[in-house]
PDB file of N, CA and C in Angstrom:
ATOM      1  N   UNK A   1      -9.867  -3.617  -0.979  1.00  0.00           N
ATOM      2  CA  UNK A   1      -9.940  -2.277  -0.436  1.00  0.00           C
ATOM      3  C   UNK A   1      -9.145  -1.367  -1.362  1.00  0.00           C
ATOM      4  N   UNK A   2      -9.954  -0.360  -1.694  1.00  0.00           N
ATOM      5  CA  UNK A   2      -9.568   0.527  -2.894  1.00  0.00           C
ATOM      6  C   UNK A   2      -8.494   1.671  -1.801  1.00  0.00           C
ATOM      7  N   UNK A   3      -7.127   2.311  -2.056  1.00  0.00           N
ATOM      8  CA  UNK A   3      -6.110   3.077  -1.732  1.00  0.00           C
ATOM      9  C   UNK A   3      -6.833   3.850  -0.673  1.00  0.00           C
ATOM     10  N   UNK A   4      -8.085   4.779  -1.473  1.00  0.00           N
ATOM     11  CA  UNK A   4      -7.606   5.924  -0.603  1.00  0.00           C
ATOM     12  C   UNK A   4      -9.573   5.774   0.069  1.00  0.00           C
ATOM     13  N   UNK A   5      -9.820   4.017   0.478  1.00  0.00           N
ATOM     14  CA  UNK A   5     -10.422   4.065   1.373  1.00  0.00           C
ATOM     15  C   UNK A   5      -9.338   3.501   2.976  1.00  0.00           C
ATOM     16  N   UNK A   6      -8.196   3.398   2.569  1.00  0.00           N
ATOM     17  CA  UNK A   6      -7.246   2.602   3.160  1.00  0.00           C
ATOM     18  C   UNK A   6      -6.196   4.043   3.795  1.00  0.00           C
ATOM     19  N   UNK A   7      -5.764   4.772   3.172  1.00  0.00           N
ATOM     20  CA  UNK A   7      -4.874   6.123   3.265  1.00  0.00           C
ATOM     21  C   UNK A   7      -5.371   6.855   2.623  1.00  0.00           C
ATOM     22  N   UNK A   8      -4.285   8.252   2.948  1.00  0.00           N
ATOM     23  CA  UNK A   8      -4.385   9.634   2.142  1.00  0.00           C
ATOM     24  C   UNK A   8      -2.832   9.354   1.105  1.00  0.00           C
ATOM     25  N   UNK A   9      -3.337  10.073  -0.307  1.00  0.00           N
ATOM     26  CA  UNK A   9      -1.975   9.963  -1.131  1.00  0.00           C
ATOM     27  C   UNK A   9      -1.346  10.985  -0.822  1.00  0.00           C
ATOM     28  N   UNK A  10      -1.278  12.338   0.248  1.00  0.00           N
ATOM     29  CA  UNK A  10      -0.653  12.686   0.398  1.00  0.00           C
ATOM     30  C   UNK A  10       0.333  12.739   1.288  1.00  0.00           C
ATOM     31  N   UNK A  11       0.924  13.457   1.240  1.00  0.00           N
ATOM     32  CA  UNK A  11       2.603  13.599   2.168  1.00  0.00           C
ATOM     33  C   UNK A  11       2.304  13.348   3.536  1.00  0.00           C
ATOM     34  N   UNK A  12       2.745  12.275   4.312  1.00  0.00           N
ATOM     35  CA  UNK A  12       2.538  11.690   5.718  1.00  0.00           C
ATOM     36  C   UNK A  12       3.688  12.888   6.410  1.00  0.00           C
ATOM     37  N   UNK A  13       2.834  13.454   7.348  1.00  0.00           N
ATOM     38  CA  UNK A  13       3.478  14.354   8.262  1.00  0.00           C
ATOM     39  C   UNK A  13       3.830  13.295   9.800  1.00  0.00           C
ATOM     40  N   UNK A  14       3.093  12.477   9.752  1.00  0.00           N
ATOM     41  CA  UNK A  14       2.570  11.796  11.019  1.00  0.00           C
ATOM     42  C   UNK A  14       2.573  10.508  10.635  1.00  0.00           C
ATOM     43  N   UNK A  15       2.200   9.391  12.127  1.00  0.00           N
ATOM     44  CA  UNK A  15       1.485   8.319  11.500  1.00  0.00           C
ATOM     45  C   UNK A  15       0.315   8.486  11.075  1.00  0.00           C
ATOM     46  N   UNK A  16      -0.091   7.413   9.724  1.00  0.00           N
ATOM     47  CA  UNK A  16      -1.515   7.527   9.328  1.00  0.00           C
ATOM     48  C   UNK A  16      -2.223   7.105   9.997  1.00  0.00           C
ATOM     49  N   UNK A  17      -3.856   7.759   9.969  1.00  0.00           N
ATOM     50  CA  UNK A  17      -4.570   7.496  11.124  1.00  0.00           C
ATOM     51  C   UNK A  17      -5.510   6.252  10.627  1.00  0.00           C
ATOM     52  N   UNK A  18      -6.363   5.614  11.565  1.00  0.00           N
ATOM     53  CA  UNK A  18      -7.006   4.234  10.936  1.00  0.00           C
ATOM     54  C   UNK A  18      -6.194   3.098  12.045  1.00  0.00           C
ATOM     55  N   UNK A  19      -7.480   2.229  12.492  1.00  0.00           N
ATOM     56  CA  UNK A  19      -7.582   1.591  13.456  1.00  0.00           C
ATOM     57  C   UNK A  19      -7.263  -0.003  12.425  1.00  0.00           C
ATOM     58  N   UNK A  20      -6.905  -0.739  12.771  1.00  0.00           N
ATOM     59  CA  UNK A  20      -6.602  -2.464  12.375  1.00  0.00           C
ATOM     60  C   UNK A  20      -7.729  -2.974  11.803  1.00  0.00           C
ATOM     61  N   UNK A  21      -6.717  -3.222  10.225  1.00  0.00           N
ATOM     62  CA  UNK A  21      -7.425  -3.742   9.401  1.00  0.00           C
ATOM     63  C   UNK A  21      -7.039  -5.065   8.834  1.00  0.00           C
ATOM     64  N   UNK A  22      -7.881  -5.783   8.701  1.00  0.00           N
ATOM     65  CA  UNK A  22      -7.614  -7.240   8.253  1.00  0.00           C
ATOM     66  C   UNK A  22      -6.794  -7.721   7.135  1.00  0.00           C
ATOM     67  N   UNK A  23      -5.808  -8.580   7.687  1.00  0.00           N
ATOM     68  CA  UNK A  23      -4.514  -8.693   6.261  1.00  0.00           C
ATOM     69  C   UNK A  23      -5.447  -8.780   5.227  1.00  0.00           C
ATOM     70  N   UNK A  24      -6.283  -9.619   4.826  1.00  0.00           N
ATOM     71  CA  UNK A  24      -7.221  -9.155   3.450  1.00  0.00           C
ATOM     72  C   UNK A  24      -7.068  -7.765   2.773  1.00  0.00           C
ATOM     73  N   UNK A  25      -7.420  -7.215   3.811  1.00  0.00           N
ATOM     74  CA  UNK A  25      -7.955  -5.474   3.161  1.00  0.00           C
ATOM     75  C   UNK A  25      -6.534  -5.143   3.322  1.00  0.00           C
ATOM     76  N   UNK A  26      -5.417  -5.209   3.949  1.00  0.00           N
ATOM     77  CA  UNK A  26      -4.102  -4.559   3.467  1.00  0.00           C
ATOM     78  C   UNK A  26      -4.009  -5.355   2.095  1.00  0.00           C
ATOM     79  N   UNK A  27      -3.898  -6.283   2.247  1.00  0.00           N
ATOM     80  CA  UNK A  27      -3.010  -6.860   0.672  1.00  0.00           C
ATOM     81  C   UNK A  27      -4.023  -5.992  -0.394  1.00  0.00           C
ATOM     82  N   UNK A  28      -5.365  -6.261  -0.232  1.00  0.00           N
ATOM     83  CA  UNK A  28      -6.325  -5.280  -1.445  1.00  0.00           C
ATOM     84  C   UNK A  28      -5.335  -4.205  -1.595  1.00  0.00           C
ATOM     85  N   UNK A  29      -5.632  -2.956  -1.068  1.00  0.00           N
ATOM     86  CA  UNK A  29      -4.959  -2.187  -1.015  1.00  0.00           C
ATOM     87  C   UNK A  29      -3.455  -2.101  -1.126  1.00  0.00           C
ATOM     88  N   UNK A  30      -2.639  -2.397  -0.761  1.00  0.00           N
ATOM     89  CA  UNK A  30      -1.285  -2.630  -1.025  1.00  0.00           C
ATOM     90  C   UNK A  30      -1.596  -3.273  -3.145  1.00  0.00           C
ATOM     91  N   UNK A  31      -2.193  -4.543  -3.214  1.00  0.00           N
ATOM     92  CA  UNK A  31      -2.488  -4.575  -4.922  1.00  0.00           C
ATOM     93  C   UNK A  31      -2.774  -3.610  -5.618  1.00  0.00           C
ATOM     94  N   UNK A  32      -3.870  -3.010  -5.027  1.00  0.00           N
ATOM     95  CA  UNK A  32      -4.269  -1.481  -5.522  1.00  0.00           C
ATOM     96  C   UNK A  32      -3.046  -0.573  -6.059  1.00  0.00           C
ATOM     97  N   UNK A  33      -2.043  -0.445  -5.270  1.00  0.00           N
ATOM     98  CA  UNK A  33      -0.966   0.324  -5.466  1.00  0.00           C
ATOM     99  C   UNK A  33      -0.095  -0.188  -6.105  1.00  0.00           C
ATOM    100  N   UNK A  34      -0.519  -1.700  -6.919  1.00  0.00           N
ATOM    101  CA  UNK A  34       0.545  -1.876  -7.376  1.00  0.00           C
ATOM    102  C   UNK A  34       0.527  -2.487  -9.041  1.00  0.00           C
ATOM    103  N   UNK A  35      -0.934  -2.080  -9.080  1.00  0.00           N
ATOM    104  CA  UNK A  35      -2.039  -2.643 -10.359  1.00  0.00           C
ATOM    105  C   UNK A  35      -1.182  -2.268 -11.588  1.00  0.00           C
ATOM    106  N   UNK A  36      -1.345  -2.645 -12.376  1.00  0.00           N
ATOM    107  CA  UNK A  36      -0.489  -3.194 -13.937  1.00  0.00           C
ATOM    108  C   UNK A  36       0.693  -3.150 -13.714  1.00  0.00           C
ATOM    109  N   UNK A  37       1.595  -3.475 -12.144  1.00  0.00           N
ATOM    110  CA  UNK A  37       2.293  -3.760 -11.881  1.00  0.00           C
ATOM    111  C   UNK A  37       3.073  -5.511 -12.450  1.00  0.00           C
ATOM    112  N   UNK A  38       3.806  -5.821 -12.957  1.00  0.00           N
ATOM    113  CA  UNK A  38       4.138  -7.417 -13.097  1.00  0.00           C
ATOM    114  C   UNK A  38       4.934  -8.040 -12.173  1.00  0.00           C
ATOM    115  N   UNK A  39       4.308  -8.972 -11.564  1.00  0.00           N
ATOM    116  CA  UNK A  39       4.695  -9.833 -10.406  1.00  0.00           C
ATOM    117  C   UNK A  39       5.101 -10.504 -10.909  1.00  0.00           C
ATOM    118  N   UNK A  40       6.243 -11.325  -9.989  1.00  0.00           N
ATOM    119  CA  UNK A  40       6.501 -12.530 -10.562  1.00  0.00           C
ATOM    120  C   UNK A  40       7.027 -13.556  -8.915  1.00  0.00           C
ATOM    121  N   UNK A  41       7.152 -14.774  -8.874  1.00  0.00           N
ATOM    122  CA  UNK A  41       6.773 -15.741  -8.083  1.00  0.00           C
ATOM    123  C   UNK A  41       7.933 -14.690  -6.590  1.00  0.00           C
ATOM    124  N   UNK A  42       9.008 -13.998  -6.764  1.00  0.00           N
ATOM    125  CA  UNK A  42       9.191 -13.435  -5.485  1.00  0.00           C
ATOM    126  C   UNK A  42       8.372 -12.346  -5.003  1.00  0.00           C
ATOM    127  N   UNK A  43       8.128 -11.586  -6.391  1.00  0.00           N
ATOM    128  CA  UNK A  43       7.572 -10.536  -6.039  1.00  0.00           C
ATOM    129  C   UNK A  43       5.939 -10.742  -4.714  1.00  0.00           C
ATOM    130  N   UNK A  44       5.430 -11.861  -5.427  1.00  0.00           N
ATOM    131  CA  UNK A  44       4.123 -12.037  -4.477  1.00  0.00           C
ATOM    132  C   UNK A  44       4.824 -13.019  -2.866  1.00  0.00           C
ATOM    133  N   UNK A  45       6.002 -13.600  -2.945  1.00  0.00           N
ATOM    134  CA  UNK A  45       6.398 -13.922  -2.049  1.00  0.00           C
ATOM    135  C   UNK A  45       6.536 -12.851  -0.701  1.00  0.00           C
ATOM    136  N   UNK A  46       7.233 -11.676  -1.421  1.00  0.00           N
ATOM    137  CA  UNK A  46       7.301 -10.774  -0.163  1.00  0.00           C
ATOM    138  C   UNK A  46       6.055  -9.856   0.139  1.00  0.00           C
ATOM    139  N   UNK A  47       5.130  -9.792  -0.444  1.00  0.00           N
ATOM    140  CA  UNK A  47       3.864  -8.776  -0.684  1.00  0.00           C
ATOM    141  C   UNK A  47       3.312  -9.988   0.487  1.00  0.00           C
ATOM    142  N   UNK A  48       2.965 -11.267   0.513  1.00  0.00           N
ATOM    143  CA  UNK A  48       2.564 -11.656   1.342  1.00  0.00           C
ATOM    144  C   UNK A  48       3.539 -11.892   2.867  1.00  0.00           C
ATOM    145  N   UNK A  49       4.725 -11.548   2.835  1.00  0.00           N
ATOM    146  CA  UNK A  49       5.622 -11.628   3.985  1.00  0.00           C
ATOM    147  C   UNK A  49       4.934  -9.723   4.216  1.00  0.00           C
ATOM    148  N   UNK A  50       4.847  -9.371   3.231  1.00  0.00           N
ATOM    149  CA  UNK A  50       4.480  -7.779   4.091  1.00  0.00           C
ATOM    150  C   UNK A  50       3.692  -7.501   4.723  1.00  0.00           C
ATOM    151  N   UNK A  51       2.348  -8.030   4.250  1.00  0.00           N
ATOM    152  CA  UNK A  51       1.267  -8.666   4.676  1.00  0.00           C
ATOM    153  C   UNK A  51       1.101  -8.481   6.046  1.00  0.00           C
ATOM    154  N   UNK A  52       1.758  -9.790   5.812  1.00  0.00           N
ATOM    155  CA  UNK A  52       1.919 -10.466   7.637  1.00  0.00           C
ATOM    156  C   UNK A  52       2.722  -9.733   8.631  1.00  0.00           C
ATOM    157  N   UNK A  53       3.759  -9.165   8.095  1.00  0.00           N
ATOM    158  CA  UNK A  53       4.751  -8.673   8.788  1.00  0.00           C
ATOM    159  C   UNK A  53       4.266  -7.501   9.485  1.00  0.00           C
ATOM    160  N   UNK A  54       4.207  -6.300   8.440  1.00  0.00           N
ATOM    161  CA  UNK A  54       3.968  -4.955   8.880  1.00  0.00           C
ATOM    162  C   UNK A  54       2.772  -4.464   9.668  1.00  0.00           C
ATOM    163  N   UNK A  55       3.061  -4.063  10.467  1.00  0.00           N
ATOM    164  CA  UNK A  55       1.522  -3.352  11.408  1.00  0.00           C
ATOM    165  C   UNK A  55       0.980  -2.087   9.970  1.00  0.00           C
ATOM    166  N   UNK A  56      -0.613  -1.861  10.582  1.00  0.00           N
ATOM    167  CA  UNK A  56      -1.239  -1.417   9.789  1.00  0.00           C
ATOM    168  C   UNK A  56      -0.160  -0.066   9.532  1.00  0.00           C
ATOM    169  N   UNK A  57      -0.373   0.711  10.300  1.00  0.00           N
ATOM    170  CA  UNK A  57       0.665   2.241  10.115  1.00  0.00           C
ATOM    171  C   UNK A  57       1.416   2.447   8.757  1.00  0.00           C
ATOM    172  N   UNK A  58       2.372   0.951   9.287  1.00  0.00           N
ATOM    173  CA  UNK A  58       3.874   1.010   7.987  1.00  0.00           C
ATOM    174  C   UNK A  58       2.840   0.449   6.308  1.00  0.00           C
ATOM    175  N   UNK A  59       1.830  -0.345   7.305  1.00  0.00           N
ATOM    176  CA  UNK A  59       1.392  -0.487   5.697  1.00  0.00           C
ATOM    177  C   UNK A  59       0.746   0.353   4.809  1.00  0.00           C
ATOM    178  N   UNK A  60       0.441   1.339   5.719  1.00  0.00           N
ATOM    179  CA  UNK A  60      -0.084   2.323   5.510  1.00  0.00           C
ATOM    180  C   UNK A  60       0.319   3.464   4.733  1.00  0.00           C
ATOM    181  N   UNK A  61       1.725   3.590   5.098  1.00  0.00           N
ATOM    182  CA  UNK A  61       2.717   4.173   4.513  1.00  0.00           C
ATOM    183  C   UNK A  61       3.532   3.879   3.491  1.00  0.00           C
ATOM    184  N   UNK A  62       3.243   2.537   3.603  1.00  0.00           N
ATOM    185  CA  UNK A  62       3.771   1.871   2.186  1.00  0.00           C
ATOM    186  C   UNK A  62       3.218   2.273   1.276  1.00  0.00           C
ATOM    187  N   UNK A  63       2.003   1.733   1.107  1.00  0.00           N
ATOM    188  CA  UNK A  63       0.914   1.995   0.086  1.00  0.00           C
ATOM    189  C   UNK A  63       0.542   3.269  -0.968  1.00  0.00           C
ATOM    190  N   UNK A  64       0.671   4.446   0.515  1.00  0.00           N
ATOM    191  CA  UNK A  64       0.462   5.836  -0.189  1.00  0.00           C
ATOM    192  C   UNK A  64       2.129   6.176  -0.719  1.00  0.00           C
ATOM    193  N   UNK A  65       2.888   5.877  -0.036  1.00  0.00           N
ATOM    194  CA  UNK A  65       4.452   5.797  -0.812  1.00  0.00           C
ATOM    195  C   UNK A  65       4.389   4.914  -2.524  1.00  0.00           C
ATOM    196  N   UNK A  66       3.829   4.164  -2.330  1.00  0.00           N
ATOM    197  CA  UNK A  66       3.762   3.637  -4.094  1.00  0.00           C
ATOM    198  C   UNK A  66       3.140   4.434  -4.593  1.00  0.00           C
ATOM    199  N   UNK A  67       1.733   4.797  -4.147  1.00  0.00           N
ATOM    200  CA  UNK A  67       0.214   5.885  -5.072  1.00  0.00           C
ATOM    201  C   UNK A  67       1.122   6.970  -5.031  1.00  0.00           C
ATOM    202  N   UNK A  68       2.193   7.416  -4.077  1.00  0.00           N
ATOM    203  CA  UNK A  68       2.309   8.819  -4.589  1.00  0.00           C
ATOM    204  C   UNK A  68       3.575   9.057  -5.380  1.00  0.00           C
ATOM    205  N   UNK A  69       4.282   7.961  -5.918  1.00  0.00           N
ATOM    206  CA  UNK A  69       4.939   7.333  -7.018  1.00  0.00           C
ATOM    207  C   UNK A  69       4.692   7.338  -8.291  1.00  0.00           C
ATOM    208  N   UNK A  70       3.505   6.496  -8.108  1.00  0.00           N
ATOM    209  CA  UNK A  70       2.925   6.325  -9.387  1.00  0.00           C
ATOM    210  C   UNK A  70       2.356   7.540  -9.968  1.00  0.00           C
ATOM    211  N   UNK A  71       1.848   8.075  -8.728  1.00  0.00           N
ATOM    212  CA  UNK A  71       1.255  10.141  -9.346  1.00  0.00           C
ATOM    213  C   UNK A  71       2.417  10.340 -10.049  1.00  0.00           C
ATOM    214  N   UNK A  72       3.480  10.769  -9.557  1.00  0.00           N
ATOM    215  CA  UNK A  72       4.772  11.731  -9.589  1.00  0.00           C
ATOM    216  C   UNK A  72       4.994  11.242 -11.041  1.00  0.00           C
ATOM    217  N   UNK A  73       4.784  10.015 -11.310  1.00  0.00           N
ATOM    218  CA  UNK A  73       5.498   9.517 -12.735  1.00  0.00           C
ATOM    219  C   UNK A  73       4.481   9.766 -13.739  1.00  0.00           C
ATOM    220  N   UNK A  74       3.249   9.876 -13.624  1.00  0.00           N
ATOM    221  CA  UNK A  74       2.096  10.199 -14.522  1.00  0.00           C
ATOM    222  C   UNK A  74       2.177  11.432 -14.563  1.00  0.00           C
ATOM    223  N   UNK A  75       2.290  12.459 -14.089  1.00  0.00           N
ATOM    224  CA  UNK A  75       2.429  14.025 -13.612  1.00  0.00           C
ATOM    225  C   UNK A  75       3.352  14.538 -14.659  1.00  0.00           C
ATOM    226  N   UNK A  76       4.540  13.626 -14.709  1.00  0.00           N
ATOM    227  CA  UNK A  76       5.434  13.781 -15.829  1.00  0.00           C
ATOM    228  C   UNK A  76       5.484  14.771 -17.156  1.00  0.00           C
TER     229      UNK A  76
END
């Protein structure tokens, strides 16, 4: 699941809206946000504890919190 079929990259006023989505399609998405990123054996340790952990919302917020990161630093 590509970012911004998952969230909006912009500024969360609210919770994000979007009904429960299958840990599959979070982790897509959550990868998405984290692409030519370098993992290494913890890094995918906690991406899959996030996974599991976080309800859609926070993951939700995670996600567009990295994309709108990664903007801010390309924007540069």
């Amino acid at each position: 699941m590509e970012i911004n079929e998952y969230v909006s990259v912009g500024p969360l006023e609210s919770e994000p809206p979007g009904g429960y989505v299958a840990s599959p399609l979070r982790e897509a998405a959550l990868r998405d946000a984290l692409r030519d990123v370098t993992l290494g054996a913890y890094d995918e340790r906690i991406i899959g504890w996030m996974v599991g952990f976080f309800d859609d919302s926070t993951m939700r917020t995670v996600v567009s919190l990295i994309e709108r990161a990664r903007l801010a630093e390309v924007s540069r």
